[in-house]
C-alpha atoms as a PDB file:
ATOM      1  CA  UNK A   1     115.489 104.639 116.681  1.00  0.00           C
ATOM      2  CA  UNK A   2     111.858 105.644 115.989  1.00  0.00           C
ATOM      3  CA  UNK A   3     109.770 104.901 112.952  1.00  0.00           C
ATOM      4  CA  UNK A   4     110.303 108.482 111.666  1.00  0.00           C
ATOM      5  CA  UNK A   5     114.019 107.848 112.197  1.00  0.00           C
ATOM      6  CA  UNK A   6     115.298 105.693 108.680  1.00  0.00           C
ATOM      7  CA  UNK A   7     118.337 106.811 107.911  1.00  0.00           C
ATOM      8  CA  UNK A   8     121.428 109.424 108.684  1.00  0.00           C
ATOM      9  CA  UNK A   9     124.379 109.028 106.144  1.00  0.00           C
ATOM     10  CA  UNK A  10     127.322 110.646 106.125  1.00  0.00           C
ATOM     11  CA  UNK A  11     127.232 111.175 102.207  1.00  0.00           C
ATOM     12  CA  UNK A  12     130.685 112.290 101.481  1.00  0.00           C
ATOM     13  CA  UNK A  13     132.243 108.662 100.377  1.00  0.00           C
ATOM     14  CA  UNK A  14     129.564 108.096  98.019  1.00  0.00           C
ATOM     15  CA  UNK A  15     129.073 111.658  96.879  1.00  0.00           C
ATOM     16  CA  UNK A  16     133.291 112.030  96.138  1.00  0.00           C
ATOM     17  CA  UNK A  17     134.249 108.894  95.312  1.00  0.00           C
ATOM     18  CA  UNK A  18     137.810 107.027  96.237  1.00  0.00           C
ATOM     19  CA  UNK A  19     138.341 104.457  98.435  1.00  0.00           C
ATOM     20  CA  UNK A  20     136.010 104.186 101.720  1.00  0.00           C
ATOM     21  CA  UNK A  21     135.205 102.748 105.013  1.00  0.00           C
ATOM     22  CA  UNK A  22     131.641 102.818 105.946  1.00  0.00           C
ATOM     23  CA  UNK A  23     130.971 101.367 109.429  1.00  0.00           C
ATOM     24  CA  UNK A  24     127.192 100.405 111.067  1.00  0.00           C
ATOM     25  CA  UNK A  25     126.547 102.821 114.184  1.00  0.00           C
ATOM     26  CA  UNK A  26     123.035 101.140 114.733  1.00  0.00           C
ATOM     27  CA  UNK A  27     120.372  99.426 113.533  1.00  0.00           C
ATOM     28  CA  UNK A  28     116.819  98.670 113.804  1.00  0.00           C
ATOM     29  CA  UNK A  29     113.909  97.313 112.144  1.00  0.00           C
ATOM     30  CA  UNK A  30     113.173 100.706 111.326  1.00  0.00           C
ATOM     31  CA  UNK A  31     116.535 102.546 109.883  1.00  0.00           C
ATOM     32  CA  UNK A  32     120.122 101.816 110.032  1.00  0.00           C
ATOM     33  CA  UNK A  33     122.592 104.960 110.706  1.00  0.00           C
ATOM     34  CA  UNK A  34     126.034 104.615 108.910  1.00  0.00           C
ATOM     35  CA  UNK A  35     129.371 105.925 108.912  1.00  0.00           C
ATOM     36  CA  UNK A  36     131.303 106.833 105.716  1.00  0.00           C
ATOM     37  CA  UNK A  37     134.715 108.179 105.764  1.00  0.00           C
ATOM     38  CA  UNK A  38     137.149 108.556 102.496  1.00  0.00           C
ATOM     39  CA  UNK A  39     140.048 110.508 101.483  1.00  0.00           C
ATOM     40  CA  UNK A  40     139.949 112.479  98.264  1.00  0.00           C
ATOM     41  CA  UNK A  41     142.547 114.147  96.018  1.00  0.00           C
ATOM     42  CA  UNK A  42     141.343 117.496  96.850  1.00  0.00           C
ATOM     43  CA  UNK A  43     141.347 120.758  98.715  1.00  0.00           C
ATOM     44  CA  UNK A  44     139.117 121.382 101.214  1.00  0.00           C
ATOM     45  CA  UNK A  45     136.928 123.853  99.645  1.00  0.00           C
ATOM     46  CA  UNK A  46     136.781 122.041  96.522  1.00  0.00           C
ATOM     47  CA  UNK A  47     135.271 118.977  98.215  1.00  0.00           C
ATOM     48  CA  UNK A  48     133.047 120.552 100.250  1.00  0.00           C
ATOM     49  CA  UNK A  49     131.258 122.285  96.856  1.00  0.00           C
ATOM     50  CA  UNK A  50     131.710 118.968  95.227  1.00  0.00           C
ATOM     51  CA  UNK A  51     129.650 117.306  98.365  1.00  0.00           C
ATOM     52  CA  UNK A  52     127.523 119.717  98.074  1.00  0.00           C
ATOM     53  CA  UNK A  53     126.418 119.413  94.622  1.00  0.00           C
ATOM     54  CA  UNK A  54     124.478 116.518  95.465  1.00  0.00           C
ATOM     55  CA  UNK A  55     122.763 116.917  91.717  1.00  0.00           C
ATOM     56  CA  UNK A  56     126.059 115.904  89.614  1.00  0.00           C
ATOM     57  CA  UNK A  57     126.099 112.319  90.781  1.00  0.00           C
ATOM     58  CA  UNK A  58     122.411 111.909  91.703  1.00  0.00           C
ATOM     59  CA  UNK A  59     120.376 108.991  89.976  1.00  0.00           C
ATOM     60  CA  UNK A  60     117.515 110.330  88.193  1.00  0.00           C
ATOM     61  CA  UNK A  61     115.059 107.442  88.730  1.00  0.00           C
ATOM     62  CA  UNK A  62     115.593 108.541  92.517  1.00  0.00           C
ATOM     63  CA  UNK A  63     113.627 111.876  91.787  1.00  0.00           C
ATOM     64  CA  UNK A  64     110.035 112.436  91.278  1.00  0.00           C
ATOM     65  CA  UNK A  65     110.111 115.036  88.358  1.00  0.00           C
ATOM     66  CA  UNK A  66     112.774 112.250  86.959  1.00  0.00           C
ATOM     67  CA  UNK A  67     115.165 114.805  86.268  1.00  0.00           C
ATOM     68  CA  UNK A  68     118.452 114.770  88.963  1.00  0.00           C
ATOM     69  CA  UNK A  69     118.997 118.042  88.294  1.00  0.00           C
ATOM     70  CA  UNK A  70     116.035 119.137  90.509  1.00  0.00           C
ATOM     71  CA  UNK A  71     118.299 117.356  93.568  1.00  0.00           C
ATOM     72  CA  UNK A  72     118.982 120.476  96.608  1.00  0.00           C
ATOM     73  CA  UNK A  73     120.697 120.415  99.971  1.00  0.00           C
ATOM     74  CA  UNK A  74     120.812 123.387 101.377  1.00  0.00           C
ATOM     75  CA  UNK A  75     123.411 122.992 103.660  1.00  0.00           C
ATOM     76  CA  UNK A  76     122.138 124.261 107.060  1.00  0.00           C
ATOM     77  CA  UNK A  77     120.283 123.304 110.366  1.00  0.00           C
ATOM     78  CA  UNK A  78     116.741 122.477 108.856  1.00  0.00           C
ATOM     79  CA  UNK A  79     118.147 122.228 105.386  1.00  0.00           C
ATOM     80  CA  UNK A  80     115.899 121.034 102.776  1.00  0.00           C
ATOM     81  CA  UNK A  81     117.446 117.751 101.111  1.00  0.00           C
ATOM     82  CA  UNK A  82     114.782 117.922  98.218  1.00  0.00           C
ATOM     83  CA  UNK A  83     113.280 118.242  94.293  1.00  0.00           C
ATOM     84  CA  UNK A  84     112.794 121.343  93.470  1.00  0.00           C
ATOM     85  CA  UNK A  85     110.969 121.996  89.801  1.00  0.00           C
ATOM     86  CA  UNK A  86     108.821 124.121  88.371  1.00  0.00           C
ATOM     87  CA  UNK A  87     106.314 121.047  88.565  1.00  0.00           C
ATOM     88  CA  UNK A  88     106.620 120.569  92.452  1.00  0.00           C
ATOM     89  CA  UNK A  89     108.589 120.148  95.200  1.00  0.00           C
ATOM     90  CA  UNK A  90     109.418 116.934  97.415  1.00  0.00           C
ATOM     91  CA  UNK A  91     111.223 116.522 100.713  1.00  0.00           C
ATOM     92  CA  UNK A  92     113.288 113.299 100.809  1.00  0.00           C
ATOM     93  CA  UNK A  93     114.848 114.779 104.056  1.00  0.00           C
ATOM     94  CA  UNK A  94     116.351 117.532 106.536  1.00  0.00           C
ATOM     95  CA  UNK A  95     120.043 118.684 107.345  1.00  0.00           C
ATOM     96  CA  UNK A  96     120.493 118.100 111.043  1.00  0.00           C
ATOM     97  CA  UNK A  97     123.937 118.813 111.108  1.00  0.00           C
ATOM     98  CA  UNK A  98     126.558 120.690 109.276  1.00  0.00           C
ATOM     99  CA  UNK A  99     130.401 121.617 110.460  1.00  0.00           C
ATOM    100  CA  UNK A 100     131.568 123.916 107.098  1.00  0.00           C
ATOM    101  CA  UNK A 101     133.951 122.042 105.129  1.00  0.00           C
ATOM    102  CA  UNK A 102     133.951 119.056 107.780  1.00  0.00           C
ATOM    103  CA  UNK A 103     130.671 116.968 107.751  1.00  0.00           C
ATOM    104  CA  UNK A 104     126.603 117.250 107.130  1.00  0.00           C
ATOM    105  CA  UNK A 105     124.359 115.511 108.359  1.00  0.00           C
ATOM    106  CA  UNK A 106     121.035 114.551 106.410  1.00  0.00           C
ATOM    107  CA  UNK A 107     117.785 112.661 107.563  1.00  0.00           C
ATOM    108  CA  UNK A 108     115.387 111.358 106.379  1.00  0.00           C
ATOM    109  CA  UNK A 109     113.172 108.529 104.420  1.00  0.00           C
ATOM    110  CA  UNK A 110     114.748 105.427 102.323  1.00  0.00           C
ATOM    111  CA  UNK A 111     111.363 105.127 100.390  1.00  0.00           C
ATOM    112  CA  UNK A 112     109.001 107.191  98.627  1.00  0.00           C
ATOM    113  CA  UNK A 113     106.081 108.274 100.346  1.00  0.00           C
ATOM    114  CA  UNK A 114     102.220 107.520  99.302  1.00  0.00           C
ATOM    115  CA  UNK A 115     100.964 110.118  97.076  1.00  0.00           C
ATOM    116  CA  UNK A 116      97.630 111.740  97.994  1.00  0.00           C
ATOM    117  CA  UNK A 117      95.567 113.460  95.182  1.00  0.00           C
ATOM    118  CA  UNK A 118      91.779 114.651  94.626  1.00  0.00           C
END
């Protein structure tokens, strides 16, 4: 898997809600890649913004500027999954994939990385 390689999750369960199945696809000492699939109660379109708009449901201790409204994913090929404030910005990851309206693909870190300052 890589030491860069910690995590690719398919986001919509968790980002949706509903019920879902969320299977292992590997594992290593390094990252884990998982599956989630759910159904939700809406039409395509609608979910796909709603997946998108990673910021409604995002946990605000999980930022750095501690505010989840800072929370992007630009949804295409080299995406930037990141905060983005007037403060600073931070990369938590990359989009690697996207199929409009059917799946995205982010990657990237699990943990916070060191901070460097002079």
């Amino acid at each position: 898997m890589g030491t860069k390689a910690i995590a690719v999750v398919g986001l919509a369960a968790v980002l949706l809600g509903g019920v879902a199945q969320a299977d292992v696809q590997a594992s290593a000492a390094d990252g884990i890649i998982i599956q989630i699939k759910a159904e939700v109660a809406l039409d395509r379109d609608d979910a796909w913004a709603r997946l998108l708009n990673i910021s409604a449901r995002w946990n605000a201790s999980h930022t750095y500027c501690g505010d989840a409204r800072a929370m992007n994913l630009d949804a295409k090929a080299g995406g930037c999954w990141c905060d983005l404030w007037s403060g600073g910005e931070v990369e938590h990851g990359r989009v690697v994939m996207v199929r409009p309206e059917e799946a995205i693909r982010p990657w990237g870190r699990c943990r916070r990385w060191a901070s460097w300052a002079r």
